[in-house]
PDB file of N, CA and C in Angstrom:
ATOM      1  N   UNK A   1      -3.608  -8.528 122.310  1.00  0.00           N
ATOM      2  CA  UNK A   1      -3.919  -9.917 122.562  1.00  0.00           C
ATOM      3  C   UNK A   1      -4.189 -10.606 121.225  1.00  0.00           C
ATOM      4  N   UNK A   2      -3.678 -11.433 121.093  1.00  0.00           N
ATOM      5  CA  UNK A   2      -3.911 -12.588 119.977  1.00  0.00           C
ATOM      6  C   UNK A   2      -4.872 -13.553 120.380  1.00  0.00           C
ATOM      7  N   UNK A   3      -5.835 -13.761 119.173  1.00  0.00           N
ATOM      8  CA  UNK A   3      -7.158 -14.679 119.170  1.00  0.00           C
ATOM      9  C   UNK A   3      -6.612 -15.835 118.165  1.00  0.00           C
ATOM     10  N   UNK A   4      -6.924 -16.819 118.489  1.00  0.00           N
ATOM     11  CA  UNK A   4      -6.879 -18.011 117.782  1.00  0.00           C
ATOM     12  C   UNK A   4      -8.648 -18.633 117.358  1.00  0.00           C
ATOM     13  N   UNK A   5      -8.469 -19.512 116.108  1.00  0.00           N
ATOM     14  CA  UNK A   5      -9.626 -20.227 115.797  1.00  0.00           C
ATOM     15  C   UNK A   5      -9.868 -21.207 116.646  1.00  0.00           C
ATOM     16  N   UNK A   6     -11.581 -22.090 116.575  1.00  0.00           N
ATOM     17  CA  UNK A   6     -11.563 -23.328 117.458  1.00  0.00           C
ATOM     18  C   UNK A   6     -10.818 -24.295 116.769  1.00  0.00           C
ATOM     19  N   UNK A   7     -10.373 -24.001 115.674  1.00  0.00           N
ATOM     20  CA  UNK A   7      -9.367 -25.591 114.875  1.00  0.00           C
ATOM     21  C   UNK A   7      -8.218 -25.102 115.768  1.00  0.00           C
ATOM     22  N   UNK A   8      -7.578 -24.209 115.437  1.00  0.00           N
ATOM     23  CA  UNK A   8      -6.477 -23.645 115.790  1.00  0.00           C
ATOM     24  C   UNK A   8      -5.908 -24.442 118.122  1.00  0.00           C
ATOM     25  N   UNK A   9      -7.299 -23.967 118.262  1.00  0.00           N
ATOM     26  CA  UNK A   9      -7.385 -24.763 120.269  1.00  0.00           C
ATOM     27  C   UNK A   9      -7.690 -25.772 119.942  1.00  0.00           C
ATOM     28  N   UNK A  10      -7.941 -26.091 118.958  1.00  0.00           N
ATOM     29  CA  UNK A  10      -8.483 -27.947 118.806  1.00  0.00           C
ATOM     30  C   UNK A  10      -6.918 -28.619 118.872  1.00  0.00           C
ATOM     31  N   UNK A  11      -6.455 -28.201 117.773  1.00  0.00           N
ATOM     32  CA  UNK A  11      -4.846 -28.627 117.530  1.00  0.00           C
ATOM     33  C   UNK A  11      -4.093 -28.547 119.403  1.00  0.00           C
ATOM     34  N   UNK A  12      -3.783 -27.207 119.378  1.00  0.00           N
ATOM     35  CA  UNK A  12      -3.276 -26.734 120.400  1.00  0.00           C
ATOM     36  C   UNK A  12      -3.563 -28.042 121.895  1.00  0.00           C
ATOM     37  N   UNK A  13      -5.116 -27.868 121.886  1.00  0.00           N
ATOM     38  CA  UNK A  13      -5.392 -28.607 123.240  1.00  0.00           C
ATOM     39  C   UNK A  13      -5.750 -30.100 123.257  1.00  0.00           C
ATOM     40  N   UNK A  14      -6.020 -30.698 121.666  1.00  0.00           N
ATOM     41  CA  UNK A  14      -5.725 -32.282 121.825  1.00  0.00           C
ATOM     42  C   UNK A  14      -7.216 -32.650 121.744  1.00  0.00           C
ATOM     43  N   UNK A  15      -8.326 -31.735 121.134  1.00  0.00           N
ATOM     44  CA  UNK A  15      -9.573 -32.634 121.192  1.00  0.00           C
ATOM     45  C   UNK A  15     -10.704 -31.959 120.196  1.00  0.00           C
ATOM     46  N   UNK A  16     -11.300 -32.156 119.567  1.00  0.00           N
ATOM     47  CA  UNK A  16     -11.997 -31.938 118.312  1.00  0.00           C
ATOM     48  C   UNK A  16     -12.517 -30.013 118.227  1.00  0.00           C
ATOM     49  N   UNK A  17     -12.465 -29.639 117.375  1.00  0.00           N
ATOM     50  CA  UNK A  17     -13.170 -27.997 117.143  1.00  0.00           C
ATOM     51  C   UNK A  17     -14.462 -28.043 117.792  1.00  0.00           C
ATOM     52  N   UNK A  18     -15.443 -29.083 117.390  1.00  0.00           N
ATOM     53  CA  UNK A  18     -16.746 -29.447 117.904  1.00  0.00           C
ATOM     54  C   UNK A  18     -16.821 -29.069 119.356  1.00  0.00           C
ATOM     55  N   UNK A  19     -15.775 -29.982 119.919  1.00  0.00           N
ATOM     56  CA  UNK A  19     -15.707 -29.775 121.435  1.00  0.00           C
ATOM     57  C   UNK A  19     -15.252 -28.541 122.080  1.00  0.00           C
ATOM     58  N   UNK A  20     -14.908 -27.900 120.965  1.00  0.00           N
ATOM     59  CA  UNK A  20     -14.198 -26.170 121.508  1.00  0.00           C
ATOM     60  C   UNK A  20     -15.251 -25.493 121.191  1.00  0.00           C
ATOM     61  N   UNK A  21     -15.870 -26.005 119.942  1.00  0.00           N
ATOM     62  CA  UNK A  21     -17.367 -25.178 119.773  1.00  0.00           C
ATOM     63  C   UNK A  21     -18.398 -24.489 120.933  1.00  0.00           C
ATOM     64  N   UNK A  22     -18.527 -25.855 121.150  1.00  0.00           N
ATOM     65  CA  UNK A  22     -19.153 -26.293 122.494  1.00  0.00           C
ATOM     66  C   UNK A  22     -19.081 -25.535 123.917  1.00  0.00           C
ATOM     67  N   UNK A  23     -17.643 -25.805 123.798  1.00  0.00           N
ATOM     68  CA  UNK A  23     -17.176 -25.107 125.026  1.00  0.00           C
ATOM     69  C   UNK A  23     -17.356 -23.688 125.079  1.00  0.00           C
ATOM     70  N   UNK A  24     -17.226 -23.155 123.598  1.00  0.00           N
ATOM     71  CA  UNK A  24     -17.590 -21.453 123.864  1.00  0.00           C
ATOM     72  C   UNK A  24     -19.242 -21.531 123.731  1.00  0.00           C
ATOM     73  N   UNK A  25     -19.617 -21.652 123.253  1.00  0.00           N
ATOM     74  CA  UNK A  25     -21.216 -21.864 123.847  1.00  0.00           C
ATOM     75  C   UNK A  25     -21.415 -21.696 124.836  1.00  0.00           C
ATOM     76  N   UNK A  26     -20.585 -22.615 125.627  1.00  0.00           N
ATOM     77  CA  UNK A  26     -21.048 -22.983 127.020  1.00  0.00           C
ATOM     78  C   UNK A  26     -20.425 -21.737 127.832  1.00  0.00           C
ATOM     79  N   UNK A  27     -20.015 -20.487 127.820  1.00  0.00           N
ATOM     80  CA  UNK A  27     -19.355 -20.093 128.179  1.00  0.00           C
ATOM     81  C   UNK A  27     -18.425 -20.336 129.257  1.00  0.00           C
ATOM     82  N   UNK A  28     -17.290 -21.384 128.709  1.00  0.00           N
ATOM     83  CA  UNK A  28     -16.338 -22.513 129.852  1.00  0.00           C
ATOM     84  C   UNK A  28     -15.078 -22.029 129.174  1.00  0.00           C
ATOM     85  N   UNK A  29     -14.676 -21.232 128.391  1.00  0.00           N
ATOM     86  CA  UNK A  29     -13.730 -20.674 127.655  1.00  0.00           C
ATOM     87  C   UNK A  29     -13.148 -19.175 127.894  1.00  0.00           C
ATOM     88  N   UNK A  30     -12.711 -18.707 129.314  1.00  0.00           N
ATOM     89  CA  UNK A  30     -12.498 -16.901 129.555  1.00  0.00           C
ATOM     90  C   UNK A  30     -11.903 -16.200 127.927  1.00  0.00           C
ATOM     91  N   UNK A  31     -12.460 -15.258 128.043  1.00  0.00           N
ATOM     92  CA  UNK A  31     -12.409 -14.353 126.670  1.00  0.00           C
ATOM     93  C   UNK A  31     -12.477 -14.669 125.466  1.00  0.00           C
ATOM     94  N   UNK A  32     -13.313 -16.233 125.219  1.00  0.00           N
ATOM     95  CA  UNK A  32     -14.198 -16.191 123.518  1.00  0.00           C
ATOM     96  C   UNK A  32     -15.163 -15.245 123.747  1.00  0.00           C
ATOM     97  N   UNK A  33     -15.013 -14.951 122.466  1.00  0.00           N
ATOM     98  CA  UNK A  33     -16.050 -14.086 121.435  1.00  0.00           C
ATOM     99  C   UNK A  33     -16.371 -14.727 119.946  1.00  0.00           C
ATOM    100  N   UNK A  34     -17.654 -14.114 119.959  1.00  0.00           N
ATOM    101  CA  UNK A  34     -17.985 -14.498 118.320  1.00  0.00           C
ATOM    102  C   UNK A  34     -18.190 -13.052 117.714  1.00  0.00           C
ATOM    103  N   UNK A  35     -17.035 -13.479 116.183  1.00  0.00           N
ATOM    104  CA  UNK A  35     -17.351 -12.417 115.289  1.00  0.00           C
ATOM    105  C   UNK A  35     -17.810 -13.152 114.269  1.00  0.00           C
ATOM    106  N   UNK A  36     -18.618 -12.522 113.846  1.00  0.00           N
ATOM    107  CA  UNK A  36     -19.366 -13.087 112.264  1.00  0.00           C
ATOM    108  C   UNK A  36     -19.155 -13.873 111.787  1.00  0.00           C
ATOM    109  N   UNK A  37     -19.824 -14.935 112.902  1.00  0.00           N
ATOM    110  CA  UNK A  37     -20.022 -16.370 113.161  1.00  0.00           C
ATOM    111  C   UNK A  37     -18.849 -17.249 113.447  1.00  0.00           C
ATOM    112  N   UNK A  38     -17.578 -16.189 113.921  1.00  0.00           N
ATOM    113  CA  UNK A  38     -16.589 -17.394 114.085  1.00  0.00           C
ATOM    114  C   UNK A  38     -16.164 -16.811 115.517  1.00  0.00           C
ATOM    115  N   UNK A  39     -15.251 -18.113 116.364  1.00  0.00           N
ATOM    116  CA  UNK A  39     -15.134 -17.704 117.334  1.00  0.00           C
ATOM    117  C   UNK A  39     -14.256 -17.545 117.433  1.00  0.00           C
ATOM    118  N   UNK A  40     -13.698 -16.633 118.338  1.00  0.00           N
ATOM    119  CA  UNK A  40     -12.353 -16.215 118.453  1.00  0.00           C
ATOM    120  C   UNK A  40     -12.295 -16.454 119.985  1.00  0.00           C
ATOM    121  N   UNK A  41     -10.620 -17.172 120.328  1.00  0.00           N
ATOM    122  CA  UNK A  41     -10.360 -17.703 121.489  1.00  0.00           C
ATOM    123  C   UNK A  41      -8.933 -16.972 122.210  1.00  0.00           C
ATOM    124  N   UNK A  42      -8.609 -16.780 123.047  1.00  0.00           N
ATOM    125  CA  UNK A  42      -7.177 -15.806 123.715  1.00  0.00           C
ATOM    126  C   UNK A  42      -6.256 -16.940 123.302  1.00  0.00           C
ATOM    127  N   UNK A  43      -5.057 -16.641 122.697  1.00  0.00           N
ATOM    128  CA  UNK A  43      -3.898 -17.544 122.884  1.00  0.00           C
ATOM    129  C   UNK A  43      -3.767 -18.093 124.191  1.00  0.00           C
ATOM    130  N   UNK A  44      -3.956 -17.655 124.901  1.00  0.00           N
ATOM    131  CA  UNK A  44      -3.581 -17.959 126.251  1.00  0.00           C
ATOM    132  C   UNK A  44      -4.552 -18.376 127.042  1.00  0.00           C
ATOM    133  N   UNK A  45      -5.802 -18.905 126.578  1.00  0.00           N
ATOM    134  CA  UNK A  45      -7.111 -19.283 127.543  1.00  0.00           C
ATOM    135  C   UNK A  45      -6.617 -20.423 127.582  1.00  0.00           C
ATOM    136  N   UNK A  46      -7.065 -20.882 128.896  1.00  0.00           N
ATOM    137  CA  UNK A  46      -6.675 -21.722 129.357  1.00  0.00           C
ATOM    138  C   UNK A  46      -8.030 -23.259 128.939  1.00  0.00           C
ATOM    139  N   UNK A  47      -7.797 -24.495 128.847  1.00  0.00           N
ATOM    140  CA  UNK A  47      -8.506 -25.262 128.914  1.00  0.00           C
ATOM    141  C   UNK A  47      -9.167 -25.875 129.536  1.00  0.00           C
ATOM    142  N   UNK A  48     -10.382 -25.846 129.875  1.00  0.00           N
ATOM    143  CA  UNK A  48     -11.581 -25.847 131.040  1.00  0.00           C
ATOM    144  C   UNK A  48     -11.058 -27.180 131.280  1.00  0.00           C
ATOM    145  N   UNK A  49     -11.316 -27.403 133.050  1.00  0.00           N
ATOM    146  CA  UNK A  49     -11.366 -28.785 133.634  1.00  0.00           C
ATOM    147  C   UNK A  49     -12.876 -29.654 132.783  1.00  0.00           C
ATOM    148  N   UNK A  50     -12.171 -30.758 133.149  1.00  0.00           N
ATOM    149  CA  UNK A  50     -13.701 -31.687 132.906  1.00  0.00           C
ATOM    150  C   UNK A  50     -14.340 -31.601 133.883  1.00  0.00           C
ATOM    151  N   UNK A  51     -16.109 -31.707 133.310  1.00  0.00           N
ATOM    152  CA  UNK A  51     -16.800 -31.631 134.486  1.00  0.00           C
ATOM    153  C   UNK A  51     -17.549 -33.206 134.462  1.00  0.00           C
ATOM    154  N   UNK A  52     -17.761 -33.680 135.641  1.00  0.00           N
ATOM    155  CA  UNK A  52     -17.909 -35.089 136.005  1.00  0.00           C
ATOM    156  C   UNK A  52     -19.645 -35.406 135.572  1.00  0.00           C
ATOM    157  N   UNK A  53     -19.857 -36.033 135.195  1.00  0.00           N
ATOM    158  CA  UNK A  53     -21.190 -36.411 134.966  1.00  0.00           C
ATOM    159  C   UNK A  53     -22.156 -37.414 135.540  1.00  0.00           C
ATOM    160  N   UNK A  54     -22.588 -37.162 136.381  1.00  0.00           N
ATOM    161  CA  UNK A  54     -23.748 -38.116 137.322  1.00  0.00           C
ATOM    162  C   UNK A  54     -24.989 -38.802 136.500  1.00  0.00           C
ATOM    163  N   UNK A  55     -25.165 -39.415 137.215  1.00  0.00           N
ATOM    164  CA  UNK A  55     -26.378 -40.131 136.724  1.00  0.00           C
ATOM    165  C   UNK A  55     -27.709 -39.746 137.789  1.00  0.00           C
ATOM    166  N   UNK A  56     -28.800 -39.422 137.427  1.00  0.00           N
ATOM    167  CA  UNK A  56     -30.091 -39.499 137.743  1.00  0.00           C
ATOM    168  C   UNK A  56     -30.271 -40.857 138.493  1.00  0.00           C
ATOM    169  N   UNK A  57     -30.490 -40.597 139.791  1.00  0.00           N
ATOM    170  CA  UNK A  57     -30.990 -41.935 140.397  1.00  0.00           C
ATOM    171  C   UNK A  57     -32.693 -42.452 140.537  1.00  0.00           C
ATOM    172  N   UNK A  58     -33.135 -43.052 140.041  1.00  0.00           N
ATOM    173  CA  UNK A  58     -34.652 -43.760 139.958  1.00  0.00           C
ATOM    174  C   UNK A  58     -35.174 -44.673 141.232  1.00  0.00           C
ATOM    175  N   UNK A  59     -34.468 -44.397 142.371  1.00  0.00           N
ATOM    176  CA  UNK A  59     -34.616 -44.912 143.743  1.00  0.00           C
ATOM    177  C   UNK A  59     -35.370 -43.586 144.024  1.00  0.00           C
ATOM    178  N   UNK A  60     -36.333 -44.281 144.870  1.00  0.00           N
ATOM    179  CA  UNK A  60     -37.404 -43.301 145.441  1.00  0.00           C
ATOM    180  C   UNK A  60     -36.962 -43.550 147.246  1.00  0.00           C
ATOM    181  N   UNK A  61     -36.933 -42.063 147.393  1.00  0.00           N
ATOM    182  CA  UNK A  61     -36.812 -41.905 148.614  1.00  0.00           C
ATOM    183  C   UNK A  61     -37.641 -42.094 149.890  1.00  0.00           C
TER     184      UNK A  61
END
């Protein structure tokens, strides 16, 4: 299996390293790993859906 960098899925998938950073953090990325301090991503992982973001409602029930 071939690992790619987060620049490397940044390019590839159209949206900043930061945000791939992130994403392996978050573990939202199947088969990143970190080696000595860098992350390594599957050629072939796929790119997590977006997840929708709500708002906190301040209406009392």
């Amino acid at each position: 299996m071939n690992y790619l960098t987060t620049e490397e899925i940044a390019e590839k998938w159209g949206i900043s390293a930061r945000r791939v950073t992130t994403l392996c953090k978050d573990n939202r990325i199947v088969g990143a790993v970190r080696k000595s301090g860098v992350w390594l991503i599957p050629d072939d992982a796929e790119k997590p859906a977006a997840m929708k973001r709500g708002r906190k409602s301040n209406k009392a029930l």
